[in-house]
C-alpha atoms as a PDB file:
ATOM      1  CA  UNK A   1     -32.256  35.899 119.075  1.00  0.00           C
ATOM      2  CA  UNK A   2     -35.838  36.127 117.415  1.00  0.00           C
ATOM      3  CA  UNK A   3     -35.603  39.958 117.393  1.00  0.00           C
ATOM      4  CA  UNK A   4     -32.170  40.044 115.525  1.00  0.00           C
ATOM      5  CA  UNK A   5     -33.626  37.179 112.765  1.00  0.00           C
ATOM      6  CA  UNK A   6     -36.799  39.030 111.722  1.00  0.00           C
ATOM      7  CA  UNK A   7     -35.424  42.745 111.930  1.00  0.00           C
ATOM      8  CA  UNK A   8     -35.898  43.660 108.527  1.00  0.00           C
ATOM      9  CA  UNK A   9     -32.660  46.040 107.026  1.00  0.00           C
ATOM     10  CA  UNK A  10     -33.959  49.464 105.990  1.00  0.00           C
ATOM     11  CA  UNK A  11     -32.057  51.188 102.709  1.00  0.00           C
ATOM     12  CA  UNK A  12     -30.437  54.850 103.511  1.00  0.00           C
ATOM     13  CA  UNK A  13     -31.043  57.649 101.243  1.00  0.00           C
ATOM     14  CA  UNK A  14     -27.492  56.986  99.795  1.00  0.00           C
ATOM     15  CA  UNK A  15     -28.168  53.631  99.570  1.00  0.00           C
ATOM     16  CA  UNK A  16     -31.436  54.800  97.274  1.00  0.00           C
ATOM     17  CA  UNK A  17     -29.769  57.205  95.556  1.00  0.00           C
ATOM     18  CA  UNK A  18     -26.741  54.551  94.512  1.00  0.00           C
ATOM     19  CA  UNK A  19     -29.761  52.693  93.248  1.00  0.00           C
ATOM     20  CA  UNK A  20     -31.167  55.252  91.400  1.00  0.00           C
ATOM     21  CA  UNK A  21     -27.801  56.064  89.701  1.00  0.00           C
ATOM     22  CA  UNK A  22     -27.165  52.554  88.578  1.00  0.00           C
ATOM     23  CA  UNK A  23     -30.410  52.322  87.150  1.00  0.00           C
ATOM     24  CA  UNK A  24     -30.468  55.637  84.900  1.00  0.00           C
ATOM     25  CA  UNK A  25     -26.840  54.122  84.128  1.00  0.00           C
ATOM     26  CA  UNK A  26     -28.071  51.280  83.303  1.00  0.00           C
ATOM     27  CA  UNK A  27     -30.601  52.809  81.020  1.00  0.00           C
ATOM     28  CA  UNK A  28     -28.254  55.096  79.735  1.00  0.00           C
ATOM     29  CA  UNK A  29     -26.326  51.975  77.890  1.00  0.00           C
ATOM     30  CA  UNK A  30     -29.417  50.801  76.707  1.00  0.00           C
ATOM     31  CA  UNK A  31     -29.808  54.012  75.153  1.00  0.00           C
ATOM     32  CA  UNK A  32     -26.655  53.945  73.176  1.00  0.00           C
ATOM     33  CA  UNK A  33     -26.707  50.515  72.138  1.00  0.00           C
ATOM     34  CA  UNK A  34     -30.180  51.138  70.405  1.00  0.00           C
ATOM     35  CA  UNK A  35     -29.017  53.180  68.162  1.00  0.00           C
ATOM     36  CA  UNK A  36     -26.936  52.348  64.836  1.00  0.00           C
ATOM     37  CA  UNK A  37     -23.387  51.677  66.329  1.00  0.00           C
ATOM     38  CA  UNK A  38     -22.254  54.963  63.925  1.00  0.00           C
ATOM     39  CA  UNK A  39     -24.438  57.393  66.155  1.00  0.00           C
ATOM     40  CA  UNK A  40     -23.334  56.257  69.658  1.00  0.00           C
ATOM     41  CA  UNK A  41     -21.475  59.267  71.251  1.00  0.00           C
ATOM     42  CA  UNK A  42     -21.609  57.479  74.844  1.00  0.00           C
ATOM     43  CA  UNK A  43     -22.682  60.580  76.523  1.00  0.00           C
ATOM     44  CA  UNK A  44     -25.941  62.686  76.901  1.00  0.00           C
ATOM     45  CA  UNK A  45     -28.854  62.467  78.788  1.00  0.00           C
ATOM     46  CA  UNK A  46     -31.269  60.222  80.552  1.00  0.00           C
ATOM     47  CA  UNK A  47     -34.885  61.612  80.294  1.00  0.00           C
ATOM     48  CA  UNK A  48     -33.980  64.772  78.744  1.00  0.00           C
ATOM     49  CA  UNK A  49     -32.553  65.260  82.726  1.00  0.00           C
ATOM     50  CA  UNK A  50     -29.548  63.252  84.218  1.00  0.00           C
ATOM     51  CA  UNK A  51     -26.461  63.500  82.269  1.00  0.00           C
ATOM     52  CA  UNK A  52     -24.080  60.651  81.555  1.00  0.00           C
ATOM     53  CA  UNK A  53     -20.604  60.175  79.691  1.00  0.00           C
ATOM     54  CA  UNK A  54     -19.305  57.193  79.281  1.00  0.00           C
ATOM     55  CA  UNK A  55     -16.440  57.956  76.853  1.00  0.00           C
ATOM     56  CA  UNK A  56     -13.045  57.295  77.742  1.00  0.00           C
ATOM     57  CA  UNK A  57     -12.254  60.174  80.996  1.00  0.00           C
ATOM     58  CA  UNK A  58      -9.323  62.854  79.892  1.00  0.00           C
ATOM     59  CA  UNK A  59      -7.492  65.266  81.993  1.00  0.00           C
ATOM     60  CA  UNK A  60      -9.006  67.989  79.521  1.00  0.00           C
ATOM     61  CA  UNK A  61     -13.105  67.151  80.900  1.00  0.00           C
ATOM     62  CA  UNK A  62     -11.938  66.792  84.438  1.00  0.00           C
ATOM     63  CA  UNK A  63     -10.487  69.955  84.361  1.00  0.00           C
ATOM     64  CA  UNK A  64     -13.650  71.382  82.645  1.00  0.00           C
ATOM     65  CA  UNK A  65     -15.768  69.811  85.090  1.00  0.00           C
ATOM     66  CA  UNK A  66     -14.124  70.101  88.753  1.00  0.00           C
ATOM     67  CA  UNK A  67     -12.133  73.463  88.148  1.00  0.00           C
ATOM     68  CA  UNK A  68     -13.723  75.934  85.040  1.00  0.00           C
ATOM     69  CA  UNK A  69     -13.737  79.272  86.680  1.00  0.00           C
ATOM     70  CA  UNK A  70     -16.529  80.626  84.080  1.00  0.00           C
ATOM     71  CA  UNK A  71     -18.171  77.421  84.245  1.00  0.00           C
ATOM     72  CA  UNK A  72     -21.384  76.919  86.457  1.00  0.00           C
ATOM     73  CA  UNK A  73     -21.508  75.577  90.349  1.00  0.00           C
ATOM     74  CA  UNK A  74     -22.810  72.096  89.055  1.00  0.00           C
ATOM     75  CA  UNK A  75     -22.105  70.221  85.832  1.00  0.00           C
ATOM     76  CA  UNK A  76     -21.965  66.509  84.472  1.00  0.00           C
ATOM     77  CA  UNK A  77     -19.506  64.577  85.551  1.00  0.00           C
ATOM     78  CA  UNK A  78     -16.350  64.227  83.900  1.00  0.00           C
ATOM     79  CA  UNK A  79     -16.715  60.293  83.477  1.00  0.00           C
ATOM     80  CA  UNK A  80     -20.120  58.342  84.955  1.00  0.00           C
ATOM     81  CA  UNK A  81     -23.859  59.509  85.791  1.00  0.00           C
ATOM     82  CA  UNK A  82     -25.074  62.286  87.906  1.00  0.00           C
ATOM     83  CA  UNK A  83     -23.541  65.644  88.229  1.00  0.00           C
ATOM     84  CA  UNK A  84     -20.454  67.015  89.768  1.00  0.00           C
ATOM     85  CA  UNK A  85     -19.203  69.962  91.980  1.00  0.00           C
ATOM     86  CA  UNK A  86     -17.255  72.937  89.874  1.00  0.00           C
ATOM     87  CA  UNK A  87     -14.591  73.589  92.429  1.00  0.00           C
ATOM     88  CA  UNK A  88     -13.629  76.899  91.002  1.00  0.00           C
ATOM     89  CA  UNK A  89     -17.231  78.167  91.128  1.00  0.00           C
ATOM     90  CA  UNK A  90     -17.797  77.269  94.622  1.00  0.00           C
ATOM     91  CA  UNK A  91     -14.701  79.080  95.620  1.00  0.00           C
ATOM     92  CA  UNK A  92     -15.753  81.791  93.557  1.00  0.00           C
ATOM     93  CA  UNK A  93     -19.269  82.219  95.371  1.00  0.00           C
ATOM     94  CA  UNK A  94     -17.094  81.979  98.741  1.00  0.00           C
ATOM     95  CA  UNK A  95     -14.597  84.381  97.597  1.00  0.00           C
ATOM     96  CA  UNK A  96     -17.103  87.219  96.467  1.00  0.00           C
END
């Protein structure tokens, strides 16, 4: 019984990287709420590096981001923080 009380829970890497996303979104709000409420597009980047969009999603930027056959294999998500798969570009490297 001592064993199971003072075994300590280790985090996963997808538990870490959850984290990690939260935060930058977190940071990513702050980001738009400092500036003048006239300039806020809700979407850019985090540290000149992780993209974010937090506008409203549309059928128009999911398409653009999970199936754009010119686009490239990885792009910002459609709505949220991180990046996302282009479908039509990994079935175009699979397909060549």
């Amino acid at each position: 019984m001592r064993n199971q009380q003072t075994k300590k829970k280790s985090l996963s890497v997808k538990d870490l990287w959850t984290l990690a996303m939260a935060i930058v979104g977190a940071v990513a709000i702050v980001q738009e709420l400092r500036k003048p409420p006239e300039e806020r597009t809700w979407h850019g980047k985090v540290a000149d590096l992780v993209p974010y969009d937090l506008r409203k999603p549309t059928m128009e930027r999911f398409r653009d981001t999970y199936w754009n056959p010119d686009g490239p294999l990885v792009s910002s998500k459609a709505w949220g923080v991180g990046w996302a798969p282009n479908l039509a570009a990994v079935k175009r490297l699979f397909s060549a």
